[in-house]
Protein backbone atom coordinates (compact mmCIF):
# COMPACT_ATOMS: atom_id res chain seq x y z
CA UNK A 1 0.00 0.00 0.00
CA UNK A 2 1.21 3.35 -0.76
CA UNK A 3 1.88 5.90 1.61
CA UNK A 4 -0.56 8.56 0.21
CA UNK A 5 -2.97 5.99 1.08
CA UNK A 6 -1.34 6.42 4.90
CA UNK A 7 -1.47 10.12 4.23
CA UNK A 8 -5.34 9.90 3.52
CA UNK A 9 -6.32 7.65 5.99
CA UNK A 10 -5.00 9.98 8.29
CA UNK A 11 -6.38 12.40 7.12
CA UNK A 12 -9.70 10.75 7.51
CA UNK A 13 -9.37 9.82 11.04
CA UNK A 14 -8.12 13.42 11.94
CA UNK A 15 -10.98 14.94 10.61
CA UNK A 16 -13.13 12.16 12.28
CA UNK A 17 -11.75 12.95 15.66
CA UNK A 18 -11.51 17.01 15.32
CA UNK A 19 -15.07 15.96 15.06
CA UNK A 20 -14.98 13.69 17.57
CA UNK A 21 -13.13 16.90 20.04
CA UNK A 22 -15.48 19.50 18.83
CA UNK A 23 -18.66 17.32 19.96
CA UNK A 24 -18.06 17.09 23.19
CA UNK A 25 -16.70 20.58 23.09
CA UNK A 26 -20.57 22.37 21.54
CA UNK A 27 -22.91 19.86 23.45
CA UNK A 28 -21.44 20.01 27.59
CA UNK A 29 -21.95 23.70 28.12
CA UNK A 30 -25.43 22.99 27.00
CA UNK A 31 -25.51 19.40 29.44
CA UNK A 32 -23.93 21.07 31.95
CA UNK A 33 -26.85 23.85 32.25
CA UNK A 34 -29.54 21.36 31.50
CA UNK A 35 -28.82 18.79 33.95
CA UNK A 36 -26.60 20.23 36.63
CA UNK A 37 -24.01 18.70 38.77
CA UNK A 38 -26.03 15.86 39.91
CA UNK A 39 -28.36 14.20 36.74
CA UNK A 40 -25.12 14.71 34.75
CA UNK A 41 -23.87 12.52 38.12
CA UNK A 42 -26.47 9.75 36.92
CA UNK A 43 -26.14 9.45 33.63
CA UNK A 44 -21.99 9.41 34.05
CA UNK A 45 -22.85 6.48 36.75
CA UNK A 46 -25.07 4.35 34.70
CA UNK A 47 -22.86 4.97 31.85
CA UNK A 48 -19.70 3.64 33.84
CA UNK A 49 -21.51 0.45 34.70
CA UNK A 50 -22.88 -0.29 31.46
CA UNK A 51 -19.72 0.88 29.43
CA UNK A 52 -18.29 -2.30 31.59
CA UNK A 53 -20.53 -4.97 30.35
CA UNK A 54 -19.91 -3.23 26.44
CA UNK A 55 -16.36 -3.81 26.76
CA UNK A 56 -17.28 -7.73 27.90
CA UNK A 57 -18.95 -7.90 24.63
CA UNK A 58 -16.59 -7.29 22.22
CA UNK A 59 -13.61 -8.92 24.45
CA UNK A 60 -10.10 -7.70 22.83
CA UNK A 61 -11.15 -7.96 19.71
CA UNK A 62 -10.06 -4.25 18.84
CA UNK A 63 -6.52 -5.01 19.08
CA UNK A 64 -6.24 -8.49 18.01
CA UNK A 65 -8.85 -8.43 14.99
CA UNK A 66 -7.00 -5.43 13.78
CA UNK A 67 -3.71 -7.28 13.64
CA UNK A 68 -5.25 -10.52 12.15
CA UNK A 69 -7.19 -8.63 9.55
CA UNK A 70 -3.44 -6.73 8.33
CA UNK A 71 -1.85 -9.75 8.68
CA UNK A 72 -4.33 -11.78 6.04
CA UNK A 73 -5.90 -8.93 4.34
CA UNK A 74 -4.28 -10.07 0.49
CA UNK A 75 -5.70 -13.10 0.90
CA UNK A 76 -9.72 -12.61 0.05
CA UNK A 77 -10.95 -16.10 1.11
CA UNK A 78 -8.34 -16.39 4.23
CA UNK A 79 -9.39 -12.66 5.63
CA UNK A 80 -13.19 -14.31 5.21
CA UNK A 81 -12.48 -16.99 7.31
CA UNK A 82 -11.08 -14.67 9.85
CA UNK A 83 -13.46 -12.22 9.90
CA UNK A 84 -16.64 -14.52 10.62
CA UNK A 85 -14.38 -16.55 13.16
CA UNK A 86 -13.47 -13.87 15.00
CA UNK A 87 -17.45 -12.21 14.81
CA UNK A 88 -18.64 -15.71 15.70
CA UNK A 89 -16.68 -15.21 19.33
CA UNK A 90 -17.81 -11.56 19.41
CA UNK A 91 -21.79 -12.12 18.54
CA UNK A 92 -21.79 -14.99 21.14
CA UNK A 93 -20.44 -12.48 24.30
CA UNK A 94 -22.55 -10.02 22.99
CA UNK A 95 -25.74 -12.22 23.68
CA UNK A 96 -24.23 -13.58 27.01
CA UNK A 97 -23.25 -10.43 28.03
CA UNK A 98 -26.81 -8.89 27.23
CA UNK A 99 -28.36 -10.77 29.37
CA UNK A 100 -26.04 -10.62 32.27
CA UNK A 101 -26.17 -6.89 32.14
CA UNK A 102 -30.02 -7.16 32.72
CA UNK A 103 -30.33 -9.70 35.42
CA UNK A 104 -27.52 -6.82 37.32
CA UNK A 105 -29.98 -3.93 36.47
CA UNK A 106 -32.86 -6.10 37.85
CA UNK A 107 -30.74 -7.15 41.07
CA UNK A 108 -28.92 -4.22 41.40
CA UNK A 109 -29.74 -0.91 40.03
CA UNK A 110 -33.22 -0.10 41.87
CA UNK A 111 -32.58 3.72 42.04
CA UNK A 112 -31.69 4.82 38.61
CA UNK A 113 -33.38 1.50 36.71
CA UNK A 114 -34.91 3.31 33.53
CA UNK A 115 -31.57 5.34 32.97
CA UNK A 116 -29.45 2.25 33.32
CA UNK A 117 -31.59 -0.22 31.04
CA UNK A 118 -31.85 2.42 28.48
CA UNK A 119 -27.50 2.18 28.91
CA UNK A 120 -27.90 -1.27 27.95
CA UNK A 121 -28.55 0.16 24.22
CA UNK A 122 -24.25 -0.09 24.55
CA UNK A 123 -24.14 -3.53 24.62
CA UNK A 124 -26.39 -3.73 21.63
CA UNK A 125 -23.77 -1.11 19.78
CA UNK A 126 -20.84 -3.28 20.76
CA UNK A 127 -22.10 -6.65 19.54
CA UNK A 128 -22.90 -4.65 15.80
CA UNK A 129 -19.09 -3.08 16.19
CA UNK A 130 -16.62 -4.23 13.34
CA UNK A 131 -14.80 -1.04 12.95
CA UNK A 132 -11.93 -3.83 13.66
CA UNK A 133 -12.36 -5.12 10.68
CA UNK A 134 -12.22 -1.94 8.63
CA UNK A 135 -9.27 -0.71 10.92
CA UNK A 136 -7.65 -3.84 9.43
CA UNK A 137 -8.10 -3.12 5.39
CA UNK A 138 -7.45 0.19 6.22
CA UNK A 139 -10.39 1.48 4.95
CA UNK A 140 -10.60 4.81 7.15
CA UNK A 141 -12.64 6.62 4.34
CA UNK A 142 -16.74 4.70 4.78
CA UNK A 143 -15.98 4.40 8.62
CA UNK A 144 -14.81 8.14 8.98
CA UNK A 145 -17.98 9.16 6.84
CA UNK A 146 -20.70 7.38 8.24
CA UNK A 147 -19.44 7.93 11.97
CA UNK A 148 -19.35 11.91 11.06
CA UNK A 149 -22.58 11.61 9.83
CA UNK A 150 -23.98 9.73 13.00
CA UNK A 151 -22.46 12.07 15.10
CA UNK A 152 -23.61 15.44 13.64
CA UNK A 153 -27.45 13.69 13.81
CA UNK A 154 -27.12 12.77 17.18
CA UNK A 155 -25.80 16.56 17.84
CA UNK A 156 -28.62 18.26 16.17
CA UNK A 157 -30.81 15.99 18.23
CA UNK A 158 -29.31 16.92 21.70
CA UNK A 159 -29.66 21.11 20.78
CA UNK A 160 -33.06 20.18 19.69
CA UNK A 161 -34.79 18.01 21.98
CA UNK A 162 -32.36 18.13 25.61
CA UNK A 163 -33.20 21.28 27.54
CA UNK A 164 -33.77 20.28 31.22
CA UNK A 165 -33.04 17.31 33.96
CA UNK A 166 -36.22 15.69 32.87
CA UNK A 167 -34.76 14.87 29.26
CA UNK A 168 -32.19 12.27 30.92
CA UNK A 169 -33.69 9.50 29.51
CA UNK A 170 -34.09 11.52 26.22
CA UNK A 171 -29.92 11.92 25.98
CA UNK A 172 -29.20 8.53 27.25
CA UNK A 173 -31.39 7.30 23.59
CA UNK A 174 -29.62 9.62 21.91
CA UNK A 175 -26.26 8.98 23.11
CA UNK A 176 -26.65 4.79 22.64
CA UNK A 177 -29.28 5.04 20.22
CA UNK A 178 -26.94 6.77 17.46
CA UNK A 179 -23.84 4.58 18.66
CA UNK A 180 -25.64 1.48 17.71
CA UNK A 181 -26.86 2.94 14.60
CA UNK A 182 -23.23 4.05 13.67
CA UNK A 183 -21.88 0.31 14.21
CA UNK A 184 -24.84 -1.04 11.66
CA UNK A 185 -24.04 2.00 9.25
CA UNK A 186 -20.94 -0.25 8.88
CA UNK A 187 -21.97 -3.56 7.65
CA UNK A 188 -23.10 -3.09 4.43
CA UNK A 189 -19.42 -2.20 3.37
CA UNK A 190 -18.33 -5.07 5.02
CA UNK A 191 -20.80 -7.54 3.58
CA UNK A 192 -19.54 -5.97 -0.18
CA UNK A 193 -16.05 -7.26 1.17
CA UNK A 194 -16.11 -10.22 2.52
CA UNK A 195 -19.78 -11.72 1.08
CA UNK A 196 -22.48 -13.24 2.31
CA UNK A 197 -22.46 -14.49 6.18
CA UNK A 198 -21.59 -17.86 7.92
CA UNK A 199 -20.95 -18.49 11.48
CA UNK A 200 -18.22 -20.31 11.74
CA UNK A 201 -17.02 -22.03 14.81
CA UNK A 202 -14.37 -24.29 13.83
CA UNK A 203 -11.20 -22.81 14.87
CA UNK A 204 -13.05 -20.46 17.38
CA UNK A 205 -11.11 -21.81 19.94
CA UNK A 206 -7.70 -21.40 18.26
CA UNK A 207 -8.71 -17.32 18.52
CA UNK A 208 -10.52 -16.98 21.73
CA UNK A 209 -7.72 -17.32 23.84
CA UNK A 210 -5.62 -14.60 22.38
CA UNK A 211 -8.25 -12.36 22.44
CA UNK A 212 -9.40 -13.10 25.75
CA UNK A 213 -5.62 -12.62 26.37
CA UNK A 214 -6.42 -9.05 25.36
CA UNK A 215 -8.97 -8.41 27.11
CA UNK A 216 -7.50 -7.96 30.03
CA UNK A 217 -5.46 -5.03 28.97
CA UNK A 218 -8.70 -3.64 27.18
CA UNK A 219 -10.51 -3.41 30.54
CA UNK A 220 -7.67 -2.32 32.40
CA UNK A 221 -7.10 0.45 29.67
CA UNK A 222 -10.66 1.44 29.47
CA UNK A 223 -10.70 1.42 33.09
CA UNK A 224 -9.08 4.23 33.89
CA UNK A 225 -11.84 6.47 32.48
CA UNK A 226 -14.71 5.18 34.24
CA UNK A 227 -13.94 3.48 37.59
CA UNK A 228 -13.15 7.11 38.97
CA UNK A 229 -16.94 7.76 38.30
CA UNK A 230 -18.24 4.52 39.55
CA UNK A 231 -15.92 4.75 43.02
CA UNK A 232 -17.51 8.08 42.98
CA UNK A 233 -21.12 7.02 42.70
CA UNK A 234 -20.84 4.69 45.04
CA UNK A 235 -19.49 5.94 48.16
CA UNK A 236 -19.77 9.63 47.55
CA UNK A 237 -22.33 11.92 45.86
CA UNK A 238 -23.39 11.66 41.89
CA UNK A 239 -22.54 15.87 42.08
CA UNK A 240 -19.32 14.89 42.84
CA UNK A 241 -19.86 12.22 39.93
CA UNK A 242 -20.67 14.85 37.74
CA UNK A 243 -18.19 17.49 38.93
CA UNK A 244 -15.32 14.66 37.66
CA UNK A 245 -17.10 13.75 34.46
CA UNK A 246 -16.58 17.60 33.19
CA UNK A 247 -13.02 17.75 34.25
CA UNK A 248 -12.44 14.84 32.72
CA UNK A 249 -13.87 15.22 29.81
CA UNK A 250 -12.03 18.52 28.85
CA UNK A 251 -8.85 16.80 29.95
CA UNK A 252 -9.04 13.79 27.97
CA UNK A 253 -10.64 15.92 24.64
CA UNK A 254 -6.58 16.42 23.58
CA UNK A 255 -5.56 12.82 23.04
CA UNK A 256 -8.33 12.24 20.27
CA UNK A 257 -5.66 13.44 17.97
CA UNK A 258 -3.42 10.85 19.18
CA UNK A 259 -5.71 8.03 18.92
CA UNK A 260 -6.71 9.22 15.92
CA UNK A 261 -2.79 8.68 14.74
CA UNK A 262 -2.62 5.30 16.33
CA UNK A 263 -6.04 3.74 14.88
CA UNK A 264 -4.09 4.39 11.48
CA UNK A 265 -0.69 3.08 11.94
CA UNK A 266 -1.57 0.23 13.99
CA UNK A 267 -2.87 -1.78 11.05
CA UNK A 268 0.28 -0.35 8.76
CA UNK A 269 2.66 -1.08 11.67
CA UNK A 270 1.26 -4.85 11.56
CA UNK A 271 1.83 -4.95 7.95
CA UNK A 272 5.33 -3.88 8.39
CA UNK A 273 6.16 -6.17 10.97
CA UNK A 274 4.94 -9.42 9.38
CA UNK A 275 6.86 -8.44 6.04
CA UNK A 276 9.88 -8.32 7.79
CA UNK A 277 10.38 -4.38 8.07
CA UNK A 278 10.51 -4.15 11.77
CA UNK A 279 13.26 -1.34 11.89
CA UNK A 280 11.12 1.29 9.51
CA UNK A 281 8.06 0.77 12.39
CA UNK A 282 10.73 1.93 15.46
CA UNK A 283 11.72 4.80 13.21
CA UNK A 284 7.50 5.75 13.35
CA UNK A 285 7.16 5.08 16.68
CA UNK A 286 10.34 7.06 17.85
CA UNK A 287 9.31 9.97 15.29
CA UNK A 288 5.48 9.79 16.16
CA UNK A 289 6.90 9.73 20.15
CA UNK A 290 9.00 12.39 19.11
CA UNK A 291 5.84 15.20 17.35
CA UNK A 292 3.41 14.03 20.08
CA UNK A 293 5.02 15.28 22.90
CA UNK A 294 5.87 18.70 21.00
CA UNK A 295 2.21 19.04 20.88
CA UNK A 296 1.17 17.52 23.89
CA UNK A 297 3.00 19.31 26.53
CA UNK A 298 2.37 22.72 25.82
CA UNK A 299 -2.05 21.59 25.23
CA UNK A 300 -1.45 20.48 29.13
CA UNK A 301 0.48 22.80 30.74
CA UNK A 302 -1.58 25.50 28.08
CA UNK A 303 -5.27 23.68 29.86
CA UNK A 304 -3.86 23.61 33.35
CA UNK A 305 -3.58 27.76 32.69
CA UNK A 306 -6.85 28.90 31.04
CA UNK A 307 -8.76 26.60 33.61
CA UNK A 308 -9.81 29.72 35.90
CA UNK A 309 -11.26 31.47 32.61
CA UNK A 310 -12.57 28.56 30.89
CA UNK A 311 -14.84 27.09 33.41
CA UNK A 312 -16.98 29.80 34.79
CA UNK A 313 -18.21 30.72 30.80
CA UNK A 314 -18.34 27.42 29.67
CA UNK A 315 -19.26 24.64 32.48
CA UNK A 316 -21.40 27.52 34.42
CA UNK A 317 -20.70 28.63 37.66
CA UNK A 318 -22.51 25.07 38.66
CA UNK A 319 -19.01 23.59 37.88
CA UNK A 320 -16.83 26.32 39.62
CA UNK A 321 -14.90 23.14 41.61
CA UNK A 322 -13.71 22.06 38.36
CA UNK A 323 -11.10 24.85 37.93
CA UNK A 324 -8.74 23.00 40.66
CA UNK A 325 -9.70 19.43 39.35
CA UNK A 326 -8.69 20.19 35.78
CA UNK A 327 -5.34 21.77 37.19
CA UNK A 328 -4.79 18.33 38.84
CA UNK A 329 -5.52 15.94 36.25
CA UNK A 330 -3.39 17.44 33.12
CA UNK A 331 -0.86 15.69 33.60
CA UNK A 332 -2.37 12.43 32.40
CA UNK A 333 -2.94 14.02 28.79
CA UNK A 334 1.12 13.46 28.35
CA UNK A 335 0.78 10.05 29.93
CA UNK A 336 -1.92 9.08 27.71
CA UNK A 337 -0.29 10.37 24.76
CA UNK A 338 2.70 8.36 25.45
CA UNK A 339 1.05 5.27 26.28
CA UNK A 340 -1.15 5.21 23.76
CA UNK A 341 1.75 5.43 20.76
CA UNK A 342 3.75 2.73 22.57
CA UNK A 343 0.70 0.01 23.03
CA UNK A 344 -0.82 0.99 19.74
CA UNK A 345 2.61 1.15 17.54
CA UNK A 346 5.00 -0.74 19.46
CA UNK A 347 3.61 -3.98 21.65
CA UNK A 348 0.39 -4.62 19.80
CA UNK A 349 1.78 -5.00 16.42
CA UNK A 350 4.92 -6.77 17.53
CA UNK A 351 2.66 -9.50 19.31
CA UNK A 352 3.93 -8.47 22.90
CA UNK A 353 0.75 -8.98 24.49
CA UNK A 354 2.53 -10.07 27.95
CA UNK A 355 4.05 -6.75 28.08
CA UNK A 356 0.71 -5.08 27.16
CA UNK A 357 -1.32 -6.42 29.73
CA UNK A 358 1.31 -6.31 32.61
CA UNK A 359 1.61 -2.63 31.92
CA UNK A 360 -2.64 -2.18 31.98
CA UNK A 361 -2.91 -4.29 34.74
CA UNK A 362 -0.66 -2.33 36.95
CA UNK A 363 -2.08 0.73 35.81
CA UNK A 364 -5.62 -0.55 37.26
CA UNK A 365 -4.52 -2.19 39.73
CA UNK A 366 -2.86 1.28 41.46
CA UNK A 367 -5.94 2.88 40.00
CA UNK A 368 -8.49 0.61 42.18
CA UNK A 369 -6.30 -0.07 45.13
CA UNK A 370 -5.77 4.30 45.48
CA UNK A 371 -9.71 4.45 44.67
CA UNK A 372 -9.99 2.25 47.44
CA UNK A 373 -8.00 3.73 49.89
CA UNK A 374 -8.75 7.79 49.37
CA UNK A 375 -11.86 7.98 47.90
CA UNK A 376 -14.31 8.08 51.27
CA UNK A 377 -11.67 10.18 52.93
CA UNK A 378 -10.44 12.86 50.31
CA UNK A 379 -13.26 12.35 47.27
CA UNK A 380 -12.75 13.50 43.97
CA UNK A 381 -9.12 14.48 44.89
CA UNK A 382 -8.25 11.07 45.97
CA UNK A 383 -9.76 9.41 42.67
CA UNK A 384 -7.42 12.14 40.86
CA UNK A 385 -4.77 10.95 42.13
CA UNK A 386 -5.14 7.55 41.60
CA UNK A 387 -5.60 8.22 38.01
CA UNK A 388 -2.77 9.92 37.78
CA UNK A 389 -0.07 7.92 39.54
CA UNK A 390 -1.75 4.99 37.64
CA UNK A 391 -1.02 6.48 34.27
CA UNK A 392 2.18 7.13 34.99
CA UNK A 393 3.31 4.37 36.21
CA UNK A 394 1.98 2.21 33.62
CA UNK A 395 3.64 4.95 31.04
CA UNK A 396 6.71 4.68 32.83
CA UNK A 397 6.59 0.47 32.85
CA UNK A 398 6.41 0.60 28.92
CA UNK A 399 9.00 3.26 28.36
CA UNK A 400 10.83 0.85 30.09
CA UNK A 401 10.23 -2.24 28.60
CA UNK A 402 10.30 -0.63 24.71
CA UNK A 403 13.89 0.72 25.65
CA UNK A 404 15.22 -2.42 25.08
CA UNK A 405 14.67 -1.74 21.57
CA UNK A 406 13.70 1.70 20.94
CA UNK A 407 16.39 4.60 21.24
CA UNK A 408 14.49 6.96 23.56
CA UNK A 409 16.97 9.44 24.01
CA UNK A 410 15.32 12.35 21.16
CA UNK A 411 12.36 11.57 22.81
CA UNK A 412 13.40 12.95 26.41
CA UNK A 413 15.09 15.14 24.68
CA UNK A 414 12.30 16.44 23.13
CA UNK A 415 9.73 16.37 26.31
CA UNK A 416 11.99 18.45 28.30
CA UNK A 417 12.71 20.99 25.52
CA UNK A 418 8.76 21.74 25.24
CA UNK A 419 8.59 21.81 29.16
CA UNK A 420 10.98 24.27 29.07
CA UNK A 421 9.72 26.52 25.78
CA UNK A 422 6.07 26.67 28.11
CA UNK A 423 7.46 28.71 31.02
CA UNK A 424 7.02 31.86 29.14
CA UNK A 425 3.95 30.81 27.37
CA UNK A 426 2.06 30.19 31.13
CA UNK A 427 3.16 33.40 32.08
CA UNK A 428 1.79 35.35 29.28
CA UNK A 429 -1.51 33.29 29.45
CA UNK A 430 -1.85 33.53 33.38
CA UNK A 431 -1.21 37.85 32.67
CA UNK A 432 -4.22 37.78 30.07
CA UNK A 433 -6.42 36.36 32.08
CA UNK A 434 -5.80 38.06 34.97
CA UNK A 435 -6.55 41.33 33.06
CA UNK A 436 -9.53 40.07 30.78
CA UNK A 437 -11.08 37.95 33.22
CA UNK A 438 -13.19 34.81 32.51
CA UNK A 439 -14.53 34.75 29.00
CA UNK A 440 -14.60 33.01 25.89
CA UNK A 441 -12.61 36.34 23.95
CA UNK A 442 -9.86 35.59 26.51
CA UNK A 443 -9.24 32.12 26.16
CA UNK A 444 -9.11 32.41 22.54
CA UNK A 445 -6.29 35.04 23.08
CA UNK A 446 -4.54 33.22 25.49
CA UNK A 447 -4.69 30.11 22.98
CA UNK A 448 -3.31 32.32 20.29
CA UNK A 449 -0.70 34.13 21.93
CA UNK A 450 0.60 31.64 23.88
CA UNK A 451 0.57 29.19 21.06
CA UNK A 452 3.02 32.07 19.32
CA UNK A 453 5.21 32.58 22.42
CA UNK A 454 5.98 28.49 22.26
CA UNK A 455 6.24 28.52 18.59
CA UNK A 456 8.87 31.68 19.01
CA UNK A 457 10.96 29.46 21.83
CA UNK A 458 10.90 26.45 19.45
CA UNK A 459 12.43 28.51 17.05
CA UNK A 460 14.92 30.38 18.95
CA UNK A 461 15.60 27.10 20.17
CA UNK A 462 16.22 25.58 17.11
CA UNK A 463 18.26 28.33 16.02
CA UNK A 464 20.65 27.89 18.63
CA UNK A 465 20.91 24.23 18.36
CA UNK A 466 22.13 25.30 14.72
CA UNK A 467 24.44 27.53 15.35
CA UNK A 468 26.02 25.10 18.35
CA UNK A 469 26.88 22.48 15.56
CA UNK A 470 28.37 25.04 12.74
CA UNK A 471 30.70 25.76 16.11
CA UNK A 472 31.06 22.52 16.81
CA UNK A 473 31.88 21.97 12.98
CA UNK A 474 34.54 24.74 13.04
């Protein structure tokens, strides 16, 4: 394959994910004033349990259909065989799972039943998901389109028909609803593909332990975003619930653009590896490493600064608390960022699952056993920093791990370079908004002008580093 083809595709899933950070970025000022603290508490609850029970559905097929689908995807009739194997596993925990989730709502779930069996839409979205599949071939182009189009319905719904705590029920349809209609948007390009269906169970076995393998990693992954909310709802408040699901949110909107880099070279870091061209995929992790954190760093540090100014306009003064959360939490957007590129381009495609899941499980495991320990006592400040120690450490486990092969030198390098270009940039921000105060004029002009002040120490920067090796030359 051609790398325009890599160019376009990620092209595709940039412009997929801008959409997918400007959704969340038009429709929570208007959920936050709807709903307040404590609905938005409910539905972030119910959501955390079901999104459990979705992720038991699918299993680890994300990861390990991906890297089958690469692996086999010249051969037509092998990659058919494949597919309907591995969907044969996936449709059969969809069904179990279905039904476990509503014998828990039944047993457990007596105060908020109607939102969480309307969450249950999830699992119905997850058994249709084979964006795997697609991720495989490649094919970026149908999935980004449809997707986009889902999501700009279900936002035209939200302004139209969401307006106060009583339209709960309303979003959770909307939210599921157009989820599970995005997943079946999918299958007719699949079916043109790969032709007409068969279940096939022969040789299920021979996949369902390396998926289940990677399933472990999946849930601890996937984890870290919603156990904070379900330690939350259940021994605190669901306004503290919802307090964390806005701060969270905004810090986590960042790394779509990161995912959105790794959900295209995972498949073309597979191909590379099973042809034999394992050095050219360390040169994209180390470079991808490498432009990530030039980015990253200055969007957390940048967040952590325009917090004061950014809430009170756009969360409401509802959501004041979240100023000092948000401050807290940035540091997991470099975390993420790093974690993600290393899982997604370096252990998944190479077939180091062990590694994978060691490094997810620890990650959890800190997450849950911190959870455990702070959450009654200190609240949403003790889940925040058990998320963030647990990313961390499970970045810092990797990085570890990958340096046995990967040269990571640059990449510090590079991380404490941008670290450094920020100090003036957080001073100029923190001076404009002291002076314009909290509005949405000045956090575009801190955004601009403290985007130029980091640009203008990259390049003095750069300069220097320039003129050191002419010297050096001399």
């Amino acid at each position: 394959m051609k790398s325009k083809s890599l160019r376009a595709n990620l092209f595709y899933q940039l412009i997929y994910q801008g959409l997918v950070l400007f959704y969340p970025l038009l429709t929570t000022p208007l959920i936050s004033r709807a709903f307040g603290s404590e609905t938005l508490g409910i539905y972030s609850y119910t959501y955390s349990i079901a999104y459990y029970f979705s992720l038991a559905a699918i299993l680890g097929l994300g990861n390990y259909g991906s890297r089958m689908v690469a692996i086999y995807r010249d051969d037509k009739q092998k990659l058919r065989n494949i597919f309907w194997r591995l969907y044969s596993i996936q449709l059969l925990c969809s069904i179990l799972t279905g039904i476990a989730y509503i014998l828990y709502v039944a047993a457990f779930e007596k105060t908020y039943y109607e939102a969480a069996m309307l969450q249950g839409i999830m699992i119905v979205a997850s058994m249709l998901d084979i964006t795997w599949f697609l991720s495989g071939l490649e094919e970026f182009r149908s999935m980004v389109l449809r997707n986009a189009f889902i999501k700009i319905s279900s936002l035209i719904l939200i302004f139209r028909l969401v307006r106060e705590k009583n339209d709960l029920y309303t979003y959770i349809i909307i939210m599921a609803g157009t989820l599970a209609l995005g997943q079946l948007s999918m299958w007719p390009t699949v079916i043109t593909i790969i032709g007409k269906p068969f279940f096939s169970w022969g040789g299920v076995k021979k996949h369902f332990f390396p998926v289940l393998r990677l399933f472990l990693p999946v849930v601890a992954t996937n984890a870290y975003t919603v156990i904070d909310k379900t330690f939350l709802g259940v021994f605190r408040t669901m306004q503290e619930v919802g307090y964390y699901e806005n701060s969270d949110k905004l810090v986590r909107m960042p790394t779509g653009l990161v995912v959105a880099a790794c959900a295209v070279l995972l498949p073309r870091a597979s191909y590379f590896i099973s042809h034999g061209d394992k050095e050219k995929n360390d040169e994209y992790v180390v470079n991808t490493l490498s432009i990530t954190l030039l980015i990253i760093v200055p969007v957390a540090i940048g967040l952590a600064s325009i917090a004061p100014q950014i809430v009170p306009w756009y969360l409401g003064n509802d959501f004041l608390p979240c100023i000092d959360y948000i401050k807290f939490l940035c540091p997991i957007i470099v975390a993420m960022s790093v974690s993600t590129i290393l899982r997604m381009q370096y252990f998944v495609p190479n077939g180091l699952d062990r590694e994978y899941t060691i490094s997810t499980i620890i990650g959890a495991v800190t997450n849950l056993m911190i959870n455990a320990a702070l959450v009654t006592r200190f609240g949403i400040y003790g889940v925040i920093i058990g998320s963030v120690l647990s990313e961390i450490i499970s970045m810092v486990y990797l990085l570890q791990k990958a340096s046995r092969q990967l040269k990571f030198i640059r990449v510090v390098g590079t991380g404490v370079y941008s670290a450094l270009a920020c100090i003036p940039m957080v001073y100029v921000v923190h001076y404009i908004g002291e002076r314009l105060g909290a509005r949405i004029t000045t956090n575009i002009l801190q955004m601009l002008l403290g985007a130029a002040v980091y640009g203008g120490m990259l390049l003095i920067g750069y300069g220097l580093s320039v003129c050191s090796k002419k010297d050096m030359r001399k």
